[in-house]
C-alpha atoms as a PDB file:
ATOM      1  CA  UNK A   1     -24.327  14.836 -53.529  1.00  0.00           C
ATOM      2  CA  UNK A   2     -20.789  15.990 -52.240  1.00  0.00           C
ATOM      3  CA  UNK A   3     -22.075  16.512 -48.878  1.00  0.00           C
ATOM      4  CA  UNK A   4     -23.195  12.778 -49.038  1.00  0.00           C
ATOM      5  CA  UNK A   5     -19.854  11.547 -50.520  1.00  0.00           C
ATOM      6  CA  UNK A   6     -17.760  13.481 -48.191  1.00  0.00           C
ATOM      7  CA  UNK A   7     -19.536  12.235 -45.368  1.00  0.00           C
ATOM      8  CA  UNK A   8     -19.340   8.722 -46.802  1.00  0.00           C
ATOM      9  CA  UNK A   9     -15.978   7.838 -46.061  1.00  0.00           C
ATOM     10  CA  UNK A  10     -14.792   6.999 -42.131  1.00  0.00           C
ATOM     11  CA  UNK A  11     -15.063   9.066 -39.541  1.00  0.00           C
ATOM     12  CA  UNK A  12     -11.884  11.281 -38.466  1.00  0.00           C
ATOM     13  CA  UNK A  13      -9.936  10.264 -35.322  1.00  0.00           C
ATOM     14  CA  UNK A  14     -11.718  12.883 -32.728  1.00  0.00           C
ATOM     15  CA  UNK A  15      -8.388  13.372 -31.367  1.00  0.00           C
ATOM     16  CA  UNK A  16      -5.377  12.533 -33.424  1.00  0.00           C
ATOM     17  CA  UNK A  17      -3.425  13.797 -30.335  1.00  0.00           C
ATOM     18  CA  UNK A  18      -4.851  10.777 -28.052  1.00  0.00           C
ATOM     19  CA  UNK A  19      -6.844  12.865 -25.575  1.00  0.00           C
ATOM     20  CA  UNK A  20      -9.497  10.883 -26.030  1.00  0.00           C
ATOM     21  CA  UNK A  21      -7.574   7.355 -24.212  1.00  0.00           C
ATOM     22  CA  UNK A  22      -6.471   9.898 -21.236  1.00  0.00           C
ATOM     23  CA  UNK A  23     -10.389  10.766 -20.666  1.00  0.00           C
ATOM     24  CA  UNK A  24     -11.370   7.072 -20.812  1.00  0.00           C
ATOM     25  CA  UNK A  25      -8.536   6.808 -17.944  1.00  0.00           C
ATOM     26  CA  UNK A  26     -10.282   9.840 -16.058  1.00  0.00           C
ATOM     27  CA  UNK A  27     -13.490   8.444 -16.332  1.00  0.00           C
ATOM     28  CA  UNK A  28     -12.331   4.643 -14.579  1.00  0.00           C
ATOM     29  CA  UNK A  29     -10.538   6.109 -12.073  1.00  0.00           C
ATOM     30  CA  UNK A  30     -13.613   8.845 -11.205  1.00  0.00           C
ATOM     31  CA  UNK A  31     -15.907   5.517 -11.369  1.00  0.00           C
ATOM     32  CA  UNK A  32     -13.291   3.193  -8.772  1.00  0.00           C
ATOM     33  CA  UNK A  33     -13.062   6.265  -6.353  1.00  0.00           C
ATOM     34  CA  UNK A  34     -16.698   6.110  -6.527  1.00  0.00           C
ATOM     35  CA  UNK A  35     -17.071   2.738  -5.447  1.00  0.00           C
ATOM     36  CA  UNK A  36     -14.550   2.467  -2.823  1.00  0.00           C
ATOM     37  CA  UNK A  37     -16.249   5.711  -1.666  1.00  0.00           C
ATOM     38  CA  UNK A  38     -19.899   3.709  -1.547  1.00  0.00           C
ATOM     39  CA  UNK A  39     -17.460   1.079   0.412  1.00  0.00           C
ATOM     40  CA  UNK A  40     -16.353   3.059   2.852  1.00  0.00           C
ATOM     41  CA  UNK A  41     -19.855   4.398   3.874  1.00  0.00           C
ATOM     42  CA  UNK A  42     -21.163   1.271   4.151  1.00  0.00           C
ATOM     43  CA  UNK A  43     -18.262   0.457   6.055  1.00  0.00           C
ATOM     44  CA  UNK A  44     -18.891   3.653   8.447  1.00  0.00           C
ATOM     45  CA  UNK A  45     -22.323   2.309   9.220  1.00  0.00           C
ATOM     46  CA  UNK A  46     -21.381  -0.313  10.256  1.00  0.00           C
ATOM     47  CA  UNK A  47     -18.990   0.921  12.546  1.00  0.00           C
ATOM     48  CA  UNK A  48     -22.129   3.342  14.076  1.00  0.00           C
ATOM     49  CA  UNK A  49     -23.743  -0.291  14.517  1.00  0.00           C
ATOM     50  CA  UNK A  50     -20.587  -2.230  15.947  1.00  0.00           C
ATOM     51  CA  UNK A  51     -19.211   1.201  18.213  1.00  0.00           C
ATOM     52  CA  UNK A  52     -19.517  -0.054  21.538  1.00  0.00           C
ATOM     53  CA  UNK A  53     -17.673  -3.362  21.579  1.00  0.00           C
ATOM     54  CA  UNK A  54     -15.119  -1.652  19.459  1.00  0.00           C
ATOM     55  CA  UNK A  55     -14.629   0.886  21.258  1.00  0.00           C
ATOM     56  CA  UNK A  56     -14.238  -1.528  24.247  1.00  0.00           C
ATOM     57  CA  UNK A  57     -11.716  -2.928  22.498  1.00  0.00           C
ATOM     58  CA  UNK A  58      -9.977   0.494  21.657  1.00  0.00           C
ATOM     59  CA  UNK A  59     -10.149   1.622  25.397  1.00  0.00           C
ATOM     60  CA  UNK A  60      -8.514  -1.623  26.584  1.00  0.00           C
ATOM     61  CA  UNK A  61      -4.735  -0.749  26.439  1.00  0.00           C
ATOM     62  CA  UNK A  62      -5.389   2.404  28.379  1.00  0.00           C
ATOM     63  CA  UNK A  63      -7.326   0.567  31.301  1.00  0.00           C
ATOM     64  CA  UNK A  64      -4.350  -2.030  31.623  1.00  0.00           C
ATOM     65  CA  UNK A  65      -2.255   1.798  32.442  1.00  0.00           C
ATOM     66  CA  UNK A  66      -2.100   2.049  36.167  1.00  0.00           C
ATOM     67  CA  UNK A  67      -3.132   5.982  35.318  1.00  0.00           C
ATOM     68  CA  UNK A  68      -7.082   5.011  34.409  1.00  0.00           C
ATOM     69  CA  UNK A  69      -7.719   4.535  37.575  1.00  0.00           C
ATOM     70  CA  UNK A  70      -6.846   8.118  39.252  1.00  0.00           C
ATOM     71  CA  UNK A  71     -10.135   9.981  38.594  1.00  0.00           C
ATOM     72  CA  UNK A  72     -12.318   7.041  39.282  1.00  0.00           C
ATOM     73  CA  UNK A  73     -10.362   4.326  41.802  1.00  0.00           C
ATOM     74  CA  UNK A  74     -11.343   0.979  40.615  1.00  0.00           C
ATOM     75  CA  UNK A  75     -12.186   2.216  37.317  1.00  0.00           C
ATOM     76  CA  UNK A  76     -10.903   3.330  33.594  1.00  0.00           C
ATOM     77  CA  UNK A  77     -12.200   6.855  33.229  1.00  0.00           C
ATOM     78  CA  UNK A  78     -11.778   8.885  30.252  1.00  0.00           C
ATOM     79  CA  UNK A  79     -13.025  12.396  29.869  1.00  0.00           C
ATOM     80  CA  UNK A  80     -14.202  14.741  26.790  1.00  0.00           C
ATOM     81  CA  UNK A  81     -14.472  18.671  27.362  1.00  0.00           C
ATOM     82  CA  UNK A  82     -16.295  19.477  24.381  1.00  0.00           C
ATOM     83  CA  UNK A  83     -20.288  19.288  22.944  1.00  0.00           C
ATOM     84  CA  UNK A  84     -19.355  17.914  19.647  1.00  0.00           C
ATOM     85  CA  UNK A  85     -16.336  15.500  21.068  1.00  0.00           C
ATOM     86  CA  UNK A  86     -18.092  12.727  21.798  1.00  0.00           C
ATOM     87  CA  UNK A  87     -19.899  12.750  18.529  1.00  0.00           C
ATOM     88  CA  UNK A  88     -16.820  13.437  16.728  1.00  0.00           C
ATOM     89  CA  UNK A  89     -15.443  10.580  18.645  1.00  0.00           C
ATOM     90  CA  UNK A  90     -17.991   8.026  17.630  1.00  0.00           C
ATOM     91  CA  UNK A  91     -17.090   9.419  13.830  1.00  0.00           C
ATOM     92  CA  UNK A  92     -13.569   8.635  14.459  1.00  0.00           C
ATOM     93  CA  UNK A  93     -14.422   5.053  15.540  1.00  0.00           C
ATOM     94  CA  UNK A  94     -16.693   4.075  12.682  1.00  0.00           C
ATOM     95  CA  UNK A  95     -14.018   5.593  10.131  1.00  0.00           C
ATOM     96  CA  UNK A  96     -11.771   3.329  11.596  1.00  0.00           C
ATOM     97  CA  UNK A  97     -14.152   0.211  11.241  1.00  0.00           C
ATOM     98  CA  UNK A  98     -15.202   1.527   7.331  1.00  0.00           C
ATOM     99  CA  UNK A  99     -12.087   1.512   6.196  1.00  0.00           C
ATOM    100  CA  UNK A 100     -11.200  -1.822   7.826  1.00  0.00           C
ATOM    101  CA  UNK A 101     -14.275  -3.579   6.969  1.00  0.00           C
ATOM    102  CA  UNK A 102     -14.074  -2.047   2.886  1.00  0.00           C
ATOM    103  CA  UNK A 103     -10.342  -2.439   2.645  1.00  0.00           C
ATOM    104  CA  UNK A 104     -11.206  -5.684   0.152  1.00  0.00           C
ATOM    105  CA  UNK A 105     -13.017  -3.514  -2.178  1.00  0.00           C
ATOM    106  CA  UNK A 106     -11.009  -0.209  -2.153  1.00  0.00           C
ATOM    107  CA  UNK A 107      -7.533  -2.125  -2.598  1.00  0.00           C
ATOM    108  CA  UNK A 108      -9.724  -4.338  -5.325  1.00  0.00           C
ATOM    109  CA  UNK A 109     -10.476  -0.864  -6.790  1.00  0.00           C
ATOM    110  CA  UNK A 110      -6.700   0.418  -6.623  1.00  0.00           C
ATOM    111  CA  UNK A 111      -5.345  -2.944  -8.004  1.00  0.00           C
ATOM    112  CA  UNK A 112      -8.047  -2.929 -10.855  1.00  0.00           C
ATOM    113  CA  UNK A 113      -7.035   0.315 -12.102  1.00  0.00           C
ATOM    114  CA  UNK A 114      -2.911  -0.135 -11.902  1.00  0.00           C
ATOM    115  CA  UNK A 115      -2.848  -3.486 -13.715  1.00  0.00           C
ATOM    116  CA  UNK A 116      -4.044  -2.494 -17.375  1.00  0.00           C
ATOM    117  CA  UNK A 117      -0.280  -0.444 -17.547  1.00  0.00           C
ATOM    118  CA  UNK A 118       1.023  -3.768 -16.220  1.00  0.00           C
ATOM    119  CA  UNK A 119       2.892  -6.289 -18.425  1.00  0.00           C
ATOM    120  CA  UNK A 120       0.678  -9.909 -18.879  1.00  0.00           C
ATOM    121  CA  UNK A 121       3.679 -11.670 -16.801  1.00  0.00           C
ATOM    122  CA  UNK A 122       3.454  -9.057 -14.322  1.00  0.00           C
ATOM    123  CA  UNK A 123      -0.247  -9.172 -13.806  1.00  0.00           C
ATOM    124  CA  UNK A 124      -0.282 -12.755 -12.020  1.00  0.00           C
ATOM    125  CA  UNK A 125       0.742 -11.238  -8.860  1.00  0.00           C
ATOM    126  CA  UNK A 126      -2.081  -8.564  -8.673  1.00  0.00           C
ATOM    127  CA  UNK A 127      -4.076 -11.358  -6.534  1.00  0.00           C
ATOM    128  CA  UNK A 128      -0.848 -12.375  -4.347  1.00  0.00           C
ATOM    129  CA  UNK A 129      -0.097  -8.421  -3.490  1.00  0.00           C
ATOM    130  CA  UNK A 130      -3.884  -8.330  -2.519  1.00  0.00           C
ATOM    131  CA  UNK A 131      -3.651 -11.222  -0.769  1.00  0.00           C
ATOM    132  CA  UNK A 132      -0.660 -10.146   1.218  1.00  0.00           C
ATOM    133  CA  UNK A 133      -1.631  -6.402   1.774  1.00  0.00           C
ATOM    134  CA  UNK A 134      -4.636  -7.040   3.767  1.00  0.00           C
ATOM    135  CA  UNK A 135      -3.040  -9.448   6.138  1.00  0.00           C
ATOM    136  CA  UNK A 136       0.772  -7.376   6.601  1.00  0.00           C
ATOM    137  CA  UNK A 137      -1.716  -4.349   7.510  1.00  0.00           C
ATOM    138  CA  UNK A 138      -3.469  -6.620   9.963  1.00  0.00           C
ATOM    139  CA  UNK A 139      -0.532  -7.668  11.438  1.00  0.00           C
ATOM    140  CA  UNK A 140       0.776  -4.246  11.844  1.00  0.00           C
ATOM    141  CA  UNK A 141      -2.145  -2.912  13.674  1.00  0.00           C
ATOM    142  CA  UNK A 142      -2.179  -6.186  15.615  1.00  0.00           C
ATOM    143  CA  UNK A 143       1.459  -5.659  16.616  1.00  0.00           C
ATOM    144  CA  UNK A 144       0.541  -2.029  17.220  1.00  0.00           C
ATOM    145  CA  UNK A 145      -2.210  -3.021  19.803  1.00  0.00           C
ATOM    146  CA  UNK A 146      -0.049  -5.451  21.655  1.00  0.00           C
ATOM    147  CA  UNK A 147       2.279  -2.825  22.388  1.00  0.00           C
ATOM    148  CA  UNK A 148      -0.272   0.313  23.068  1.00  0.00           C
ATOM    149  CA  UNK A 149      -0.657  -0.093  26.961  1.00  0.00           C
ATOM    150  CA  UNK A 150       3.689  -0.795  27.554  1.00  0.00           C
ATOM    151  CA  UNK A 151       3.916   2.597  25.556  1.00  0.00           C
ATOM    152  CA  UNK A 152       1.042   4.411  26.915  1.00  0.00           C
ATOM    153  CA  UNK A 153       2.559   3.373  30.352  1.00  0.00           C
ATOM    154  CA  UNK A 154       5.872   4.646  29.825  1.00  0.00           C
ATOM    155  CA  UNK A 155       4.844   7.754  28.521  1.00  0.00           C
ATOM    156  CA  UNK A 156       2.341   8.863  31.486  1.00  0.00           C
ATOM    157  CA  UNK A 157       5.005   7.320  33.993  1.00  0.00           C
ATOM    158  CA  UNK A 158       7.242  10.500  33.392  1.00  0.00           C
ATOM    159  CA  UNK A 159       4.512  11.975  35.405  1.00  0.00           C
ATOM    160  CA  UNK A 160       5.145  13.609  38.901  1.00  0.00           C
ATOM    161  CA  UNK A 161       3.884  11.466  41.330  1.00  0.00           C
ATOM    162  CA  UNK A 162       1.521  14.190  42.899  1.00  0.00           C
ATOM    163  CA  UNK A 163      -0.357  14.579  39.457  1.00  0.00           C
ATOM    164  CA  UNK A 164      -3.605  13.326  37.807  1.00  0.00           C
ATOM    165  CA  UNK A 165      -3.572  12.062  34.476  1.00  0.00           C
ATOM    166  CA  UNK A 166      -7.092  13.552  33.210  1.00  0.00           C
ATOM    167  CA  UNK A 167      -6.327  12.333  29.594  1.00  0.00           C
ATOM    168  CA  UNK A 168      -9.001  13.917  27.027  1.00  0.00           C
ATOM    169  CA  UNK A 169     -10.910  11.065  25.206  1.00  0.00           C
ATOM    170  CA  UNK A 170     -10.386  12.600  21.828  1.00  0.00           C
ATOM    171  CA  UNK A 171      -6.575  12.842  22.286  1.00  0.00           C
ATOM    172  CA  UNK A 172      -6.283   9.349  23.041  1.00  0.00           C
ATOM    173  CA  UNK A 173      -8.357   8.036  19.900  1.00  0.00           C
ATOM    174  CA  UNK A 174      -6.172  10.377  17.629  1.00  0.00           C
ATOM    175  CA  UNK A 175      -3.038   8.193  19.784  1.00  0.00           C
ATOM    176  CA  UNK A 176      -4.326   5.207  19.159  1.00  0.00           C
ATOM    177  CA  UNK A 177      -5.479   5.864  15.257  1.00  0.00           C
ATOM    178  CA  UNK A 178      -2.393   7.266  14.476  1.00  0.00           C
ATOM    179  CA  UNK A 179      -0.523   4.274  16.209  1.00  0.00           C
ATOM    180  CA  UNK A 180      -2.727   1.781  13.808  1.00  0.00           C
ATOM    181  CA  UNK A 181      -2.353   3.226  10.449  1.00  0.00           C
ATOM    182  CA  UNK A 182       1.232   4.250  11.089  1.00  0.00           C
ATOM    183  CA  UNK A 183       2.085   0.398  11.866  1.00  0.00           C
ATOM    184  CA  UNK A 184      -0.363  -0.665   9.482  1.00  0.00           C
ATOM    185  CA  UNK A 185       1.348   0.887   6.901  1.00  0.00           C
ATOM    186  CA  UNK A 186       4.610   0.359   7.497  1.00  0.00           C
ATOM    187  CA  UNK A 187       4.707  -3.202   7.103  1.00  0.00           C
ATOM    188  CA  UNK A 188       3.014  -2.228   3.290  1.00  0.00           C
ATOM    189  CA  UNK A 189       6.573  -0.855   2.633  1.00  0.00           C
ATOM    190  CA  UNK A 190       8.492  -4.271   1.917  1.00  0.00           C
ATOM    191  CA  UNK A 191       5.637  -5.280  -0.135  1.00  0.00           C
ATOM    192  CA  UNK A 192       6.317  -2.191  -2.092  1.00  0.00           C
ATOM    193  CA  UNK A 193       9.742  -2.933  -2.811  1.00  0.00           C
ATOM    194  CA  UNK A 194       9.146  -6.596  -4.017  1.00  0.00           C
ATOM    195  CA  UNK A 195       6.150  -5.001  -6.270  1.00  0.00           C
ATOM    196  CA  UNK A 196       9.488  -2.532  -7.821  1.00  0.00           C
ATOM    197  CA  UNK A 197      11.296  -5.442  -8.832  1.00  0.00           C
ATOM    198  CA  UNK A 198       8.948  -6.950 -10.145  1.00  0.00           C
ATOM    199  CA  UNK A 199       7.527  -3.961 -12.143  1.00  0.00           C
ATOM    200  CA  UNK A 200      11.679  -3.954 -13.219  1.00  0.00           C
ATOM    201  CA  UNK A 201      12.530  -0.544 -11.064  1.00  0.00           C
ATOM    202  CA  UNK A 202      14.299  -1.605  -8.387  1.00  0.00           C
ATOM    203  CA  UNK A 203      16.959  -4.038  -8.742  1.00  0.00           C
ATOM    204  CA  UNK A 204      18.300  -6.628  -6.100  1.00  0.00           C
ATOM    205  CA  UNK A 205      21.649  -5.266  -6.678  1.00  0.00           C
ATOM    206  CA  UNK A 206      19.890  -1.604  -5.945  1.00  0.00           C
ATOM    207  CA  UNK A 207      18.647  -2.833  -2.790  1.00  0.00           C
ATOM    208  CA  UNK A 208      21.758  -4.824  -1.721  1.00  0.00           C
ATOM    209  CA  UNK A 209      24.206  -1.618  -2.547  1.00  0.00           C
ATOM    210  CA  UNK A 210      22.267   0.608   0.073  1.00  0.00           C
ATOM    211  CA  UNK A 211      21.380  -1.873   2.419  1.00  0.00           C
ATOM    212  CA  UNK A 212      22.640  -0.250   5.566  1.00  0.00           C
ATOM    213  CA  UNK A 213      21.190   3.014   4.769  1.00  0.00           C
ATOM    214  CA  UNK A 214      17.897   1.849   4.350  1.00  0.00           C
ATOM    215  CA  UNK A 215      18.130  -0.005   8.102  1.00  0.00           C
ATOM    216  CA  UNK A 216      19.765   3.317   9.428  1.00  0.00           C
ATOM    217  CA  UNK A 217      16.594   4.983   7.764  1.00  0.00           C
ATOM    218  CA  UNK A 218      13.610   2.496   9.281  1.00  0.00           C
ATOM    219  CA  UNK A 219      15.190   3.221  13.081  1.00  0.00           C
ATOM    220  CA  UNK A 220      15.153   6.892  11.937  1.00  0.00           C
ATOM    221  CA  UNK A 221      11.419   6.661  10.530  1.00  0.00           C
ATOM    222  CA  UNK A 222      10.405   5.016  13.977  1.00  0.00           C
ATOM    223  CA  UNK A 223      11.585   7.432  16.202  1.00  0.00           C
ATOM    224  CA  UNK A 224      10.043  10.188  14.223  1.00  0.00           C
ATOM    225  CA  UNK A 225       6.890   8.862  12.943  1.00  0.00           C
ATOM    226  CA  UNK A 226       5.138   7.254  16.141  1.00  0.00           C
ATOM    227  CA  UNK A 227       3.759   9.871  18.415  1.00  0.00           C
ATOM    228  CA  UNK A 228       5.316   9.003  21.264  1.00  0.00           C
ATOM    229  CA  UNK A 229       8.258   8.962  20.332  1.00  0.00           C
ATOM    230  CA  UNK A 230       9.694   6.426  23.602  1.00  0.00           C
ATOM    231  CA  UNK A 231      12.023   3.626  22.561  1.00  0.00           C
ATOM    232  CA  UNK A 232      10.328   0.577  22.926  1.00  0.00           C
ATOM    233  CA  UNK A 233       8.223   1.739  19.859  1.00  0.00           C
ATOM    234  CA  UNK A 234      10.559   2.769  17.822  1.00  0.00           C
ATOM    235  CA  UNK A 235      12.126  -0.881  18.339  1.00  0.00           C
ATOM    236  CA  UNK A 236       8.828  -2.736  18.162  1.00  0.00           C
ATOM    237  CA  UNK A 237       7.871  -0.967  14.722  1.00  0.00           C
ATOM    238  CA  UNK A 238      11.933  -0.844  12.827  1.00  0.00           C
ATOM    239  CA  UNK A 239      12.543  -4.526  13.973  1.00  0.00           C
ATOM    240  CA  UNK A 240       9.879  -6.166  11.729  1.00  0.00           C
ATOM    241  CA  UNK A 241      10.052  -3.997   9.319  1.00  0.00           C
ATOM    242  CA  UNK A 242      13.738  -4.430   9.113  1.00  0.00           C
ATOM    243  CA  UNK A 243      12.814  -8.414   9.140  1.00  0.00           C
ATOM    244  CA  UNK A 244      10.109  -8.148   6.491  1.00  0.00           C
ATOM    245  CA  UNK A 245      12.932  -5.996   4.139  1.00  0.00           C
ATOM    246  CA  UNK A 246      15.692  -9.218   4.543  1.00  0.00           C
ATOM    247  CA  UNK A 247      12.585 -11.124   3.496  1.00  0.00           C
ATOM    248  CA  UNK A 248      11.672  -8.845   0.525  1.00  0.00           C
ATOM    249  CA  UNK A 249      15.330  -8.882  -0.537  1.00  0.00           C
ATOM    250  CA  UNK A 250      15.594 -12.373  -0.248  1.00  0.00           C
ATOM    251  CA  UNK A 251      12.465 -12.798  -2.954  1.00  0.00           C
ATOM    252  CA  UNK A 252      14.141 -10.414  -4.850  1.00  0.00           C
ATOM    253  CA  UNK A 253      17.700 -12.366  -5.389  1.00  0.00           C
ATOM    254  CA  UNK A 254      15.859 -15.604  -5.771  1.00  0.00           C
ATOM    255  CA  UNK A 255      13.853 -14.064  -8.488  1.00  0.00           C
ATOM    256  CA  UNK A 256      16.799 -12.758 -10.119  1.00  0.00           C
ATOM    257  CA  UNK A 257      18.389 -15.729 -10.136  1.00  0.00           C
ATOM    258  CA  UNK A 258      16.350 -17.791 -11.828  1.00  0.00           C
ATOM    259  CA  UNK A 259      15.586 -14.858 -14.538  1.00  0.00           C
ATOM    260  CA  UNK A 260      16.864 -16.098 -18.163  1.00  0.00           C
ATOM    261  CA  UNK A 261      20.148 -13.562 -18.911  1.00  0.00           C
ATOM    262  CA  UNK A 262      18.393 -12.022 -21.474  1.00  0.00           C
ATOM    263  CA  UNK A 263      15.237 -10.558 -19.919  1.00  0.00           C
ATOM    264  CA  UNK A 264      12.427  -8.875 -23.015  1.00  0.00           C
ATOM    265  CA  UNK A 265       9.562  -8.638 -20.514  1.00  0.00           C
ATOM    266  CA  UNK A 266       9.667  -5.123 -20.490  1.00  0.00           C
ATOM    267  CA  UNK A 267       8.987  -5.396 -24.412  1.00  0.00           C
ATOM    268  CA  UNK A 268       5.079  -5.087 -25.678  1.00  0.00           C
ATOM    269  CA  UNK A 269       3.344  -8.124 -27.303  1.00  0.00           C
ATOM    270  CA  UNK A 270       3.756  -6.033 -30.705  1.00  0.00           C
ATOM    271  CA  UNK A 271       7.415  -5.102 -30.537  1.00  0.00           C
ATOM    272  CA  UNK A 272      10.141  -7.311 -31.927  1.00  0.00           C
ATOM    273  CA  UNK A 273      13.059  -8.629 -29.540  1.00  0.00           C
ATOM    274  CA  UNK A 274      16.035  -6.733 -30.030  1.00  0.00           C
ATOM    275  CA  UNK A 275      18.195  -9.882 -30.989  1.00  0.00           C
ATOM    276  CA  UNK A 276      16.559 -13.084 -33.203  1.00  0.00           C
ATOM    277  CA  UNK A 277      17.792 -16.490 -33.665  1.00  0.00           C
ATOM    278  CA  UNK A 278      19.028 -16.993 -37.244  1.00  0.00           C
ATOM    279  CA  UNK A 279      17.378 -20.139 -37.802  1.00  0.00           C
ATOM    280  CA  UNK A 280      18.496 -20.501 -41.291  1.00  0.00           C
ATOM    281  CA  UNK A 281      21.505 -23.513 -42.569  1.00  0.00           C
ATOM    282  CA  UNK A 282      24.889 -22.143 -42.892  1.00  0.00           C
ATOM    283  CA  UNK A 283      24.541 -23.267 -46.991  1.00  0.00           C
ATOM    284  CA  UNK A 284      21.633 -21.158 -47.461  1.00  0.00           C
ATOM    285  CA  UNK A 285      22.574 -17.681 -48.912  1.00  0.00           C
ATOM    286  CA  UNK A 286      20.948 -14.232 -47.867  1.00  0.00           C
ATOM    287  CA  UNK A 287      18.394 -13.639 -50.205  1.00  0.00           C
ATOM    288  CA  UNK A 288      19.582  -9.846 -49.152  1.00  0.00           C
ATOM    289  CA  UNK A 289      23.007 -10.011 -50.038  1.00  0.00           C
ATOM    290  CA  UNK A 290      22.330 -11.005 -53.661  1.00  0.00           C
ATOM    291  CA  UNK A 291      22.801  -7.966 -56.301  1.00  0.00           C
ATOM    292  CA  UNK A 292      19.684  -6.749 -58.122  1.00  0.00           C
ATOM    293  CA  UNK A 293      19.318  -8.475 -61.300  1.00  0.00           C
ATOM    294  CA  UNK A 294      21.067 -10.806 -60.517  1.00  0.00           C
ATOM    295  CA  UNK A 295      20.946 -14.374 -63.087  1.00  0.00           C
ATOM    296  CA  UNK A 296      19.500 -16.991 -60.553  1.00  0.00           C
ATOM    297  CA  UNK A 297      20.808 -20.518 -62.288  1.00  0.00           C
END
C-alpha cells in the first residue's frame, strides 16, 4: 500500500536540469537534416537525368574563349586524363543541379528550425528572407555566368602565344562551381545583415559607424575569394554587393525610424515591461503607502 501511494502522486521532472528540451532540439534538427538530405538526392537524380543540356550550358563560357578552339580548330575541346574523371565529373554536375533544384526545401528546413527561438514580431519575415534568398543566390550565379568567358579569357590570354591551352575538364568544373557558389553566396551577405537588425544585433548606427571598412573589406574579399583572382571579377562581384549593403542599410534606418523610442520586443510574452503606465487618478491614494492597521473611515 505505500508502494501504491508513493507512486500515486505525479511523476518527477526526468530532468530537473532541462536536458530533456535540448534532446527534443537534437532530435528536429537530426529529422530537418534528414529531409533536406532526401532533397538533395532527389535533386542529384535529377541532375544524372538533366546532365547533358546542363552541362552544355556549363561548357558555354569556355567555348566563347578564343583558347577552345586550339586542340580541335573549329571546335570547343575539353580533355580529362583520368578513369574516374569523367564520372566524377558527371557527380559534380548533378550536385550542382540537387542542390539548386532542393534549395526550396533545405532553406524551408533551415528557416523551420531557427524561427521557434525567434520573437512572434520577428517571425513574419521568415517567408520574405525565403523569398529573397532564393532569388539574390540566383542572381549571383546569374551575374557569375555572364562574366565567366571575359574572365576565363583574360586569364588564358597571359598565355605565350606559341602555347596550347589543353585545359583539364575537371579543373574547369571546380572553376566554374567555385565561381557560382562564391557569387551565389555573396549576395546572401546583405540579407544577413538586415536579418541582424531585425533579430536586434546589429544596429543601423553599428553599420553606419564602420561603413568604410566594411566597403574596404568586400574589394578585399573579391580579390581573394574568386579563383582567378583578375580584376574585372573582383569589380563585378564587390560592386553589387557593395550596392545591395547601401540597400540593406537603407532598410535598416527606415526601420529604425519608425521604431516607437521605447522598443520591449526583445521581452517574452510572460515578462512584464520594465516601465508601466500608472493609470490610476491623482486623488486616489496608494493602497501601499497606507500603514498596517490602519482605521479606514
Amino acid at each position: 500500500m505505500a508502494l501504491l501511494k508513493r507512486s500515486s502522486g505525479p511523476a518527477p521532472d526526468p530532468d530537473p536540469e532541462g536536458r530533456m528540451p535540448l534532446m527534443e532540439h537534437l532530435r528536429e534538427l537530426r529529422n530537418r537534416l534528414l529531409i533536406a538530405l532526401a532533397a538533395g538526392i532527389v535533386g542529384i537524380v535529377v541532375g544524372f537525368i538533366v546532365f547533358d543540356p546542363v552541362w552544355a550550358f556549363i561548357k558555354e563560357p569556355f567555348c566563347e574563349t578564343p583558347q577552345a578552339g586550339q586542340l580541335r580548330p573549329g571546335e570547343c575541346t575539353l580533355i580529362f586524363g583520368g578513369i574516374f574523371q569523367s564520372f566524377f565529373l558527371t557527380l559534380k554536375v548533378s550536385a550542382l543541379v540537387g542542390i539548386v533544384v532542393s534549395s526550396p526545401v533545405w532553406l524551408y528546413q533551415i528557416w523551420a528550425f531557427v524561427t521557434p527561438a525567434l520573437y512572434r514580431n520577428e517571425k513574419r519575415y521568415s517567408i520574405t528572407f525565403l523569398g529573397l534568398a532564393v532569388p539574390l543566390f540566383l542572381l549571383g550565379t546569374a551575374l557569375a555566368y555572364f562574366i565567366m568567358d571575359t574572365s576565363l579569357a583574360i586569364l588564358l590570354g597571359f598565355a605565350p602565344t606559341d602555347s596550347v591551352a589543353a585545359i583539364q575538364i575537371d579543373e574547369y568544373v571546380s572553376y566554374v562551381l567555385i565561381m557560382l557558389v562564391i557569387f551565389g553566396i555573396s549576395f546572401e551577405l546583405p540579407l544577413l545583415l538586415v536579418f541582424l537588425n531585425i533579430v536586434g544585433v546589429l544596429s543601423h548606427a553599428t553599420v553606419k559607424k564602420h561603413r568604410r571598412w566594411v566597403i574596404f573589406a568586400m574589394f578585399i574579399f573579391g580579390a581573394v575569394i574568386t579563383p582567378g583572382g583578375d580584376p574585372l571579377t573582383m569589380l563585378a562581384l564587390a560592386m553589387p554587393m557593395i550596392v545591395l549593403y547601401f540597400v540593406a542599410e537603407f532598410f535598416m534606418f527606415m526601420r529604425e525610424k519608425r521604431m516607437p523610442a521605447e522598443d520591449f520586443s526583445h521581452l517574452s510574452d510572460d515578462e512584464a515591461s520594465p516601465l508601466v503606465e500608472d493609470t490610476r487618478p491623482v486623488d486616489d491614494p496608494d493602497p501601499l503607502d497606507e500603514e498596517p492597521g490602519a482605521d479606514k473611515r
